[in-house]
N, C-alpha and C. Protein backbone atom coordinates (compact mmCIF):
# COMPACT_ATOMS: atom_id res chain seq x y z
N UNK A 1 0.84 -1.17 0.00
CA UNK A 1 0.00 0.00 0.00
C UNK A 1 0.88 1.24 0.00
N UNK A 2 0.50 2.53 -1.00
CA UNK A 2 1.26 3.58 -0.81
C UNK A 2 0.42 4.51 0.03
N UNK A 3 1.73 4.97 0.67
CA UNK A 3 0.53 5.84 1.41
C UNK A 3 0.54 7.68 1.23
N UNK A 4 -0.74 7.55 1.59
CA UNK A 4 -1.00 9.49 0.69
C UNK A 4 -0.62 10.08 1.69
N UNK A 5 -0.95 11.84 1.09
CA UNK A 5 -0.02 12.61 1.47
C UNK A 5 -0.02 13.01 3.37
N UNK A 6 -1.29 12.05 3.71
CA UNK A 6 -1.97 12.22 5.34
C UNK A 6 -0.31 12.74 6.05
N UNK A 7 -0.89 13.52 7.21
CA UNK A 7 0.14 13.17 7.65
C UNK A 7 1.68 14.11 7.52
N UNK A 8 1.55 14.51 6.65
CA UNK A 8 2.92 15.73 5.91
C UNK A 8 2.56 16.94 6.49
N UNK A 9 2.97 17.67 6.99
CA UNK A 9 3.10 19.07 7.15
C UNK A 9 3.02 19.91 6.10
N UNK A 10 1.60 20.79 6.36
CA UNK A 10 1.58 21.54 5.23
C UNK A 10 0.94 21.15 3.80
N UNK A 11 0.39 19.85 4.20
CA UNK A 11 0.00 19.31 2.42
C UNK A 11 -1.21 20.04 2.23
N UNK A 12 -2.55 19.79 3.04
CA UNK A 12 -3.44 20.59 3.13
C UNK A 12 -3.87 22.01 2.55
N UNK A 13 -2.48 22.90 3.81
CA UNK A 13 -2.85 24.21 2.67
C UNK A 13 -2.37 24.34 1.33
N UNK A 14 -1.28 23.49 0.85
CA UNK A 14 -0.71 23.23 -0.66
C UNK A 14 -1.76 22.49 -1.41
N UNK A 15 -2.30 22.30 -1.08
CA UNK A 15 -3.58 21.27 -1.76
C UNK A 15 -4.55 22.48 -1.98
N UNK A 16 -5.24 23.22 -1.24
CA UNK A 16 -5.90 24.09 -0.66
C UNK A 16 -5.17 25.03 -1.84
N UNK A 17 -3.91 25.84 -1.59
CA UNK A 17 -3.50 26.87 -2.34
C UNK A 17 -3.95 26.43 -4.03
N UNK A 18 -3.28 25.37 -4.03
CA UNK A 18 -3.45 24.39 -5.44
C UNK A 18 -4.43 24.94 -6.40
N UNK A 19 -5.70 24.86 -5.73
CA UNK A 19 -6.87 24.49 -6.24
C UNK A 19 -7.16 26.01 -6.27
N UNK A 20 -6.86 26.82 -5.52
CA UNK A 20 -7.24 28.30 -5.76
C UNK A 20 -6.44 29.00 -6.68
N UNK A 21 -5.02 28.86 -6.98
CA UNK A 21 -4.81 29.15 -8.09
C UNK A 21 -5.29 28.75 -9.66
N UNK A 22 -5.82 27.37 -9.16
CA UNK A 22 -6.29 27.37 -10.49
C UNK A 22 -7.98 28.19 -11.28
N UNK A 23 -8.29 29.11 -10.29
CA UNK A 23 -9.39 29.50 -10.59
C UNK A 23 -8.44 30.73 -10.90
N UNK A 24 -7.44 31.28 -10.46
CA UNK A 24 -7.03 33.07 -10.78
C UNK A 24 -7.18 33.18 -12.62
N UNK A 25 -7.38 34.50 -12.94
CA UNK A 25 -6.97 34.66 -14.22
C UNK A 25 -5.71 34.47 -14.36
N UNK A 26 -5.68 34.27 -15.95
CA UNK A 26 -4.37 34.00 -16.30
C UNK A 26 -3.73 35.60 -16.34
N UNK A 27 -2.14 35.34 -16.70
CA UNK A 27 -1.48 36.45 -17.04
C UNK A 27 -1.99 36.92 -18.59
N UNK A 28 -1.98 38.47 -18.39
CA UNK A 28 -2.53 38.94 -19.82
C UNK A 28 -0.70 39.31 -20.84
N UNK A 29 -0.08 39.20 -19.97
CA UNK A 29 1.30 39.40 -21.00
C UNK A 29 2.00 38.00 -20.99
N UNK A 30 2.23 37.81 -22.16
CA UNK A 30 3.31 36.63 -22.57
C UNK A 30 4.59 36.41 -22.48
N UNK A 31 4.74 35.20 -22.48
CA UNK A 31 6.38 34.88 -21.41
C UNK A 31 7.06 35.38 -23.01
N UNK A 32 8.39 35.19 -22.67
CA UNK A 32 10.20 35.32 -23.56
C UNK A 32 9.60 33.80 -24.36
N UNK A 33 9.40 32.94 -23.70
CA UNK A 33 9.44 31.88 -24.42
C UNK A 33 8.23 31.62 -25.76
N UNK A 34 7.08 32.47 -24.87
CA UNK A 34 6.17 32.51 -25.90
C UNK A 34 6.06 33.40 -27.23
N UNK A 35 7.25 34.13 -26.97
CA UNK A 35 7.08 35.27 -27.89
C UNK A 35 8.42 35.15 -28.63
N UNK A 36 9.28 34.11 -28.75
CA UNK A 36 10.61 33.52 -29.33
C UNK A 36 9.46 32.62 -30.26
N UNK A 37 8.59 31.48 -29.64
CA UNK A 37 7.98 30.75 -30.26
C UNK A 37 7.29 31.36 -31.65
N UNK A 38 6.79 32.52 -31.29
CA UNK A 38 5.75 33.24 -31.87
C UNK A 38 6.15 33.56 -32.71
N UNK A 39 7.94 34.27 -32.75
CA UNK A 39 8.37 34.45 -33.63
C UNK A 39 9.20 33.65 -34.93
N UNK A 40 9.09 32.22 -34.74
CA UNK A 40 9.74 31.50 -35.20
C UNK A 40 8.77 31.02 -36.00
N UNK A 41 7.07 31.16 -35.19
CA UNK A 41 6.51 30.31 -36.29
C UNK A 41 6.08 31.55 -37.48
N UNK A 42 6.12 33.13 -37.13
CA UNK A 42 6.01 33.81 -37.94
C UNK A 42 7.32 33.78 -39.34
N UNK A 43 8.13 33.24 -38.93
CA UNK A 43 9.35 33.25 -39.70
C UNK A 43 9.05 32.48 -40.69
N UNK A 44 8.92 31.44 -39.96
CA UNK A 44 8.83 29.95 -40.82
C UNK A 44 7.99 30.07 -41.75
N UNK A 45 6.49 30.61 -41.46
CA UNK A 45 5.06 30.69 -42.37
C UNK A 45 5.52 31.69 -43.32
N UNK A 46 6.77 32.79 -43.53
CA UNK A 46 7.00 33.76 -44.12
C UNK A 46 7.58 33.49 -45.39
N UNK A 47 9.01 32.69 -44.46
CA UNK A 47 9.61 31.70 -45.33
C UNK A 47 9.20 30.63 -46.25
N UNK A 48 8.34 29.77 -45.38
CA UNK A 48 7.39 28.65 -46.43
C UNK A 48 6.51 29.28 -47.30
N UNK A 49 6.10 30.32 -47.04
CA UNK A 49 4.90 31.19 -48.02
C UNK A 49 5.66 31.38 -49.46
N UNK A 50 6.91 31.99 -49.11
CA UNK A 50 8.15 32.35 -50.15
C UNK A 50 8.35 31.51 -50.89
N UNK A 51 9.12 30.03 -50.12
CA UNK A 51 9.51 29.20 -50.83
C UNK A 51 8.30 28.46 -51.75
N UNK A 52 7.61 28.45 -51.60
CA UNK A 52 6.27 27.89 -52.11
C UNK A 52 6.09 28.73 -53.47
N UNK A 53 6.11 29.97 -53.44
CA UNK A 53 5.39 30.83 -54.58
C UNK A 53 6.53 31.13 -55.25
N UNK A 54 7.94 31.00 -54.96
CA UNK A 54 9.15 30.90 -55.56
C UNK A 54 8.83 29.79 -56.77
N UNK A 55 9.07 30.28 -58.68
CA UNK A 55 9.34 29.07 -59.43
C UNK A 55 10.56 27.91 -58.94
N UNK A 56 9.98 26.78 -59.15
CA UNK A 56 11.01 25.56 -58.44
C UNK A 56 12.24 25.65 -60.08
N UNK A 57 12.08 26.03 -61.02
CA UNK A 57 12.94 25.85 -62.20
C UNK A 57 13.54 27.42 -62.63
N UNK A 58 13.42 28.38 -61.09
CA UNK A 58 14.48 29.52 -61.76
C UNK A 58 15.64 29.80 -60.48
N UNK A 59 16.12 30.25 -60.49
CA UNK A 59 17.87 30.28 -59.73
C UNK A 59 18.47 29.85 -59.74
N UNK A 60 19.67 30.15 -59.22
CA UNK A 60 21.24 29.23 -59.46
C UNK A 60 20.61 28.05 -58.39
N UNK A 61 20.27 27.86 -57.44
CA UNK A 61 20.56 26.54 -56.70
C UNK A 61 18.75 26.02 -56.78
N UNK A 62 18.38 26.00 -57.69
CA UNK A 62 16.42 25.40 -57.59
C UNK A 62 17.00 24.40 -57.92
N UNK A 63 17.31 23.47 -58.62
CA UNK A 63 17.36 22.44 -58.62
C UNK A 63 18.06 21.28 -57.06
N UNK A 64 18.71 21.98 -56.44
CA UNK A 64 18.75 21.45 -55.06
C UNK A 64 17.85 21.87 -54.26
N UNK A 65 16.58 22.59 -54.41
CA UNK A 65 15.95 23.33 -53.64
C UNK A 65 15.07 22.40 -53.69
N UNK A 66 15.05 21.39 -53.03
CA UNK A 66 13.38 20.39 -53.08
C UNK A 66 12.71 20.21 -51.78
N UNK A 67 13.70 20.63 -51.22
CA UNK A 67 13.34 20.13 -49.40
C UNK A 67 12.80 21.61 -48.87
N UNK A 68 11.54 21.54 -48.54
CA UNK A 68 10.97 22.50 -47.72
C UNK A 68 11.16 23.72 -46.44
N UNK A 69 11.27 24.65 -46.23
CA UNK A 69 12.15 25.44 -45.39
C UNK A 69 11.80 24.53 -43.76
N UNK A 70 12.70 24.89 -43.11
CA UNK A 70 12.68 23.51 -41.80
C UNK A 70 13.24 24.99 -40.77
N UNK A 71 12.83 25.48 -39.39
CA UNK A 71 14.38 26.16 -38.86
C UNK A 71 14.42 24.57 -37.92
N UNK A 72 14.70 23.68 -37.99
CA UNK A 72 15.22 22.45 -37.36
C UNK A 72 16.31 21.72 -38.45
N UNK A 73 17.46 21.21 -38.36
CA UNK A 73 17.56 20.85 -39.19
C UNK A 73 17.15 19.23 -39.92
N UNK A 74 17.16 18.82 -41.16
CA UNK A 74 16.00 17.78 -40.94
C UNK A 74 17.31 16.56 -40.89
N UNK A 75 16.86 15.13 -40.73
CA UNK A 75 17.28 13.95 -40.77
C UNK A 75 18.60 13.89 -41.85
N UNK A 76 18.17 14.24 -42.70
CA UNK A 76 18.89 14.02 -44.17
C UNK A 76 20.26 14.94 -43.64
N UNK A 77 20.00 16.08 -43.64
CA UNK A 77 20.54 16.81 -43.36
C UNK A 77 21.74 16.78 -42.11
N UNK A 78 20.97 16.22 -41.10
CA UNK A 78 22.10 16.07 -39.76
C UNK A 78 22.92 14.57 -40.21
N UNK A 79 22.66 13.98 -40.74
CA UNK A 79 23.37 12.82 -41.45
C UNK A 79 24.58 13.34 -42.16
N UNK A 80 24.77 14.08 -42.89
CA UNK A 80 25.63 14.73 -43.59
C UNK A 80 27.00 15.79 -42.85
N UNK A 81 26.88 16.07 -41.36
CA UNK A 81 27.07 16.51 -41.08
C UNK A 81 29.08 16.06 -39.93
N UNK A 82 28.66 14.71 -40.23
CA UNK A 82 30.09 14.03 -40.67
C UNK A 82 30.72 14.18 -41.38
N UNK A 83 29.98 14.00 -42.51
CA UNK A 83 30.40 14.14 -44.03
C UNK A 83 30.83 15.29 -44.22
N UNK A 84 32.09 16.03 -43.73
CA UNK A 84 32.66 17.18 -44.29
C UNK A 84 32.35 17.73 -45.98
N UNK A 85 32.99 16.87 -46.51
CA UNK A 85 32.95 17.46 -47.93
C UNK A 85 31.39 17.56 -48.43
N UNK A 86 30.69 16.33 -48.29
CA UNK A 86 29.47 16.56 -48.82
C UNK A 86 28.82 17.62 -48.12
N UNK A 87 28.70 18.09 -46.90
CA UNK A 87 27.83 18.67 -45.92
C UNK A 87 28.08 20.27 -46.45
N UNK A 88 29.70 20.34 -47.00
CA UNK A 88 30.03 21.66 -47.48
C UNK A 88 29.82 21.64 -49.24
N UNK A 89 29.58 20.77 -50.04
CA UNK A 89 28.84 20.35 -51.50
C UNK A 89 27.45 20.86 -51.09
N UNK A 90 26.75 20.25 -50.26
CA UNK A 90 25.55 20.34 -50.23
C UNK A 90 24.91 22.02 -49.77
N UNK A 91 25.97 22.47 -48.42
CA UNK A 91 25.40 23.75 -48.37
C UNK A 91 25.56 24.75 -49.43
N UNK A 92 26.56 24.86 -50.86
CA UNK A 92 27.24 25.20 -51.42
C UNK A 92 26.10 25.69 -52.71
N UNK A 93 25.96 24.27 -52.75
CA UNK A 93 24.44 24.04 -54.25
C UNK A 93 22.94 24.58 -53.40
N UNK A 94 23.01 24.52 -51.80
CA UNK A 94 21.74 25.29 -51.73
C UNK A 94 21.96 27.31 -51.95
N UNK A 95 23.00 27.05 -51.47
CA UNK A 95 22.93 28.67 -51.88
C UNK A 95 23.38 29.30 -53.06
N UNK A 96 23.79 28.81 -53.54
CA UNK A 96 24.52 28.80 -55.15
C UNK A 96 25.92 29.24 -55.09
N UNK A 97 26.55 29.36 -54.35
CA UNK A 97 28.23 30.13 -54.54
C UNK A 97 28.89 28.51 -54.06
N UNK A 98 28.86 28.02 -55.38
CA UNK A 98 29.60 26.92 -54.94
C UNK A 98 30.58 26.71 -56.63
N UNK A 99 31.59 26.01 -56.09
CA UNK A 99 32.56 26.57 -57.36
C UNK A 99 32.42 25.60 -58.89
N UNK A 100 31.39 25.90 -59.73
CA UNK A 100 31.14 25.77 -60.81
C UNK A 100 31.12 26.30 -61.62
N UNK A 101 31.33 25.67 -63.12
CA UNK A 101 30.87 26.74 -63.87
C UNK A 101 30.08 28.23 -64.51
N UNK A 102 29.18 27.57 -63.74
CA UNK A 102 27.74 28.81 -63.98
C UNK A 102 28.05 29.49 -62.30
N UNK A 103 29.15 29.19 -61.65
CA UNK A 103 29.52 30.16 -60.53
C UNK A 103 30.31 31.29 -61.21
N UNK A 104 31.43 30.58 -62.10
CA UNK A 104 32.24 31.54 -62.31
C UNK A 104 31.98 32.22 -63.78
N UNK A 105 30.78 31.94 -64.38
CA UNK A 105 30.61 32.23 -65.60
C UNK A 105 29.59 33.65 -65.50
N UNK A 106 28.97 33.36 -63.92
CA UNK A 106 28.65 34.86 -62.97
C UNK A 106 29.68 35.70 -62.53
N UNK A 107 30.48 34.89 -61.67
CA UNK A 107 31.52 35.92 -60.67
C UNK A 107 32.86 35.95 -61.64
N UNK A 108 32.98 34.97 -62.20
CA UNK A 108 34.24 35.55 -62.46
C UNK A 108 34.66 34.66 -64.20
N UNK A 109 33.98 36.16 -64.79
CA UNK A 109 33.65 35.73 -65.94
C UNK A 109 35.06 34.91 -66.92
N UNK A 110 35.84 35.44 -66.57
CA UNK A 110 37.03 35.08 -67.36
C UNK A 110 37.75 33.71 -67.21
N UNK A 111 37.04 33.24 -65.74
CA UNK A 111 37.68 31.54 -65.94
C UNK A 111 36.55 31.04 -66.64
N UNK A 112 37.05 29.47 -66.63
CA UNK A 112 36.57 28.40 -67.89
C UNK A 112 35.27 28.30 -67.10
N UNK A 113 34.32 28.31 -67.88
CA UNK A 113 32.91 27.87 -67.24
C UNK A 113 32.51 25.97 -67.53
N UNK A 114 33.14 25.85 -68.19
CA UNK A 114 32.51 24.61 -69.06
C UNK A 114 33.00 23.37 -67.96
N UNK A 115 32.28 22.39 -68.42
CA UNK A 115 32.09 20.89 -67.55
C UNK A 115 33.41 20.34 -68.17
N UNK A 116 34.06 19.65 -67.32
CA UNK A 116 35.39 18.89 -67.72
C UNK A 116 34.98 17.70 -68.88
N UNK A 117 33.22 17.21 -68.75
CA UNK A 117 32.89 16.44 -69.74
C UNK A 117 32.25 16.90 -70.99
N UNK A 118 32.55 18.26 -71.55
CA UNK A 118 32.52 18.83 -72.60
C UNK A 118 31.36 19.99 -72.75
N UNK A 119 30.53 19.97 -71.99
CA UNK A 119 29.11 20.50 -71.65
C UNK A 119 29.83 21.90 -71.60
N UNK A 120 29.37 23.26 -72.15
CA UNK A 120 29.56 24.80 -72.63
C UNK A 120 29.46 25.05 -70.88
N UNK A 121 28.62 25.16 -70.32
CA UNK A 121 28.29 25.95 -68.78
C UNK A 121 27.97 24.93 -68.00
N UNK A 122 28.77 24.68 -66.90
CA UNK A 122 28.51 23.35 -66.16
C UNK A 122 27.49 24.11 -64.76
N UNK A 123 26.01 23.96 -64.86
CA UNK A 123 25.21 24.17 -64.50
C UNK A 123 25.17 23.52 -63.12
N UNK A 124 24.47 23.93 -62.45
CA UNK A 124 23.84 22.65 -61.11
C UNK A 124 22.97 21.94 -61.62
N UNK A 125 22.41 22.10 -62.46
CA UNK A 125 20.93 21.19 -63.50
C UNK A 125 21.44 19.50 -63.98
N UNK A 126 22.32 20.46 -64.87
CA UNK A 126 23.84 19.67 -65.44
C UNK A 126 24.53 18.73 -64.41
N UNK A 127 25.19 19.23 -63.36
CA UNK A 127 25.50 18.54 -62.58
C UNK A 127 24.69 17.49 -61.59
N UNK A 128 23.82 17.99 -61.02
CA UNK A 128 22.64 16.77 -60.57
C UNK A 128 22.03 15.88 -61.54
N UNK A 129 21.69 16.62 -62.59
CA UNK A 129 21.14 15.32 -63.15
C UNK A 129 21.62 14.82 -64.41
N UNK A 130 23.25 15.19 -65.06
CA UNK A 130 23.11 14.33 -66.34
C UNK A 130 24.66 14.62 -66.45
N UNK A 131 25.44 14.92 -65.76
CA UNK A 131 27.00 14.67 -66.12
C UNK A 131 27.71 13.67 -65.60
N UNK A 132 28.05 13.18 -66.34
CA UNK A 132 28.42 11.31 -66.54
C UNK A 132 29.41 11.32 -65.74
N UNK A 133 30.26 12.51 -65.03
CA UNK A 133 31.50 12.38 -63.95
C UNK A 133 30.90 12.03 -62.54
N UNK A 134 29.62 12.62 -62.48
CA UNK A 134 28.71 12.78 -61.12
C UNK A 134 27.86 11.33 -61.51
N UNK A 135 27.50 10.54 -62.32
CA UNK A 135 26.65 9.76 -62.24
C UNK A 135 26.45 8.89 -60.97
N UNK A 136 27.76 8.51 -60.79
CA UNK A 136 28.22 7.41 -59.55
C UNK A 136 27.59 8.19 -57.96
N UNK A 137 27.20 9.37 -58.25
CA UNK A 137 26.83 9.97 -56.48
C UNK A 137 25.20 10.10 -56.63
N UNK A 138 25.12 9.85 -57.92
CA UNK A 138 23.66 10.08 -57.89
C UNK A 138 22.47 9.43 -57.10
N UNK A 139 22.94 8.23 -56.99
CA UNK A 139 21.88 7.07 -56.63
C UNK A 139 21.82 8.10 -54.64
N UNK A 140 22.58 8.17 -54.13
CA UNK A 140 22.59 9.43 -52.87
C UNK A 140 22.27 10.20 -52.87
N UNK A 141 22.11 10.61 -54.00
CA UNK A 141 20.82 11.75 -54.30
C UNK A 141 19.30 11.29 -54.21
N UNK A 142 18.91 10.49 -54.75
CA UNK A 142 17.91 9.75 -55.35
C UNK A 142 17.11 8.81 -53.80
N UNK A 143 18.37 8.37 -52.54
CA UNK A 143 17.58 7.64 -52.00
C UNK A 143 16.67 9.25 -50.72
N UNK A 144 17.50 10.59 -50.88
CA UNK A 144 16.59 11.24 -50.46
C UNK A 144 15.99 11.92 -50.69
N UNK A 145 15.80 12.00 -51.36
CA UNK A 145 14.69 13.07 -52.87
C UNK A 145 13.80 12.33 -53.01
């Protein structure tokens, strides 16, 4: 048998207090925490609104752009995060300043833009989906997409 609180000093009026706070009004101002929250989900809905009405087939990095705005980072993502080189590939093609052709055929017009496999502007398009040097990483693409 367990035995209740009989007996304790003080349980009574804590029992007693208990029950009377729960009739007070609440507070009319909101905590730090609620208003961090508040602002994160305003972010997020701002952001997802964006990314949504954004064409998925115009900018330098849309074609890595498939995964939905997150501020957590997602599964796929914290996986990679061993992965030095890929983790810095991957942040590279989401924002587009990553060193390709169609990087430097923007920034810095005078080096070679072209794909080592003959292709005029070695694109991110190009590169994810059809240059025969990258074929072999593709299927790692493919199991999270």
């Amino acid at each position: 048998m367990v035995p209740g609180h009989s007996d304790i000093p003080g349980n009574e009026r804590a029992d007693q207090l208990a029950k009377e706070a729960i009739l007070l009004p609440s507070s009319s101002e909101p905590t730090i925490t609620h208003n961090i929250r508040h602002a994160h989900e305003h972010l997020k809905r701002g952001w997802t609104t964006l990314w949504r009405n954004s064409s998925p087939q115009q900018g330098s990095w849309a074609t890595a752009n498939r995964i939905p705005p997150s501020l957590y980072p997602t599964p796929h993502f914290l996986g990679l995060a061993d992965k030095r080189e890929l983790f810095g590939r991957f942040l590279q093609c989401r924002t587009g300043y990553n060193y390709s052709g169609e990087y430097y055929h923007r920034f810095v017009p005078s080096a070679d833009s072209a794909c080592p496999c003959g292709e005029p502007i070695q694109t991110h398009e190009h590169i994810i989906q059809v240059c025969p040097i990258y074929e072999r990483h593709r299927n790692t693409l493919r199991k999270v997409s």
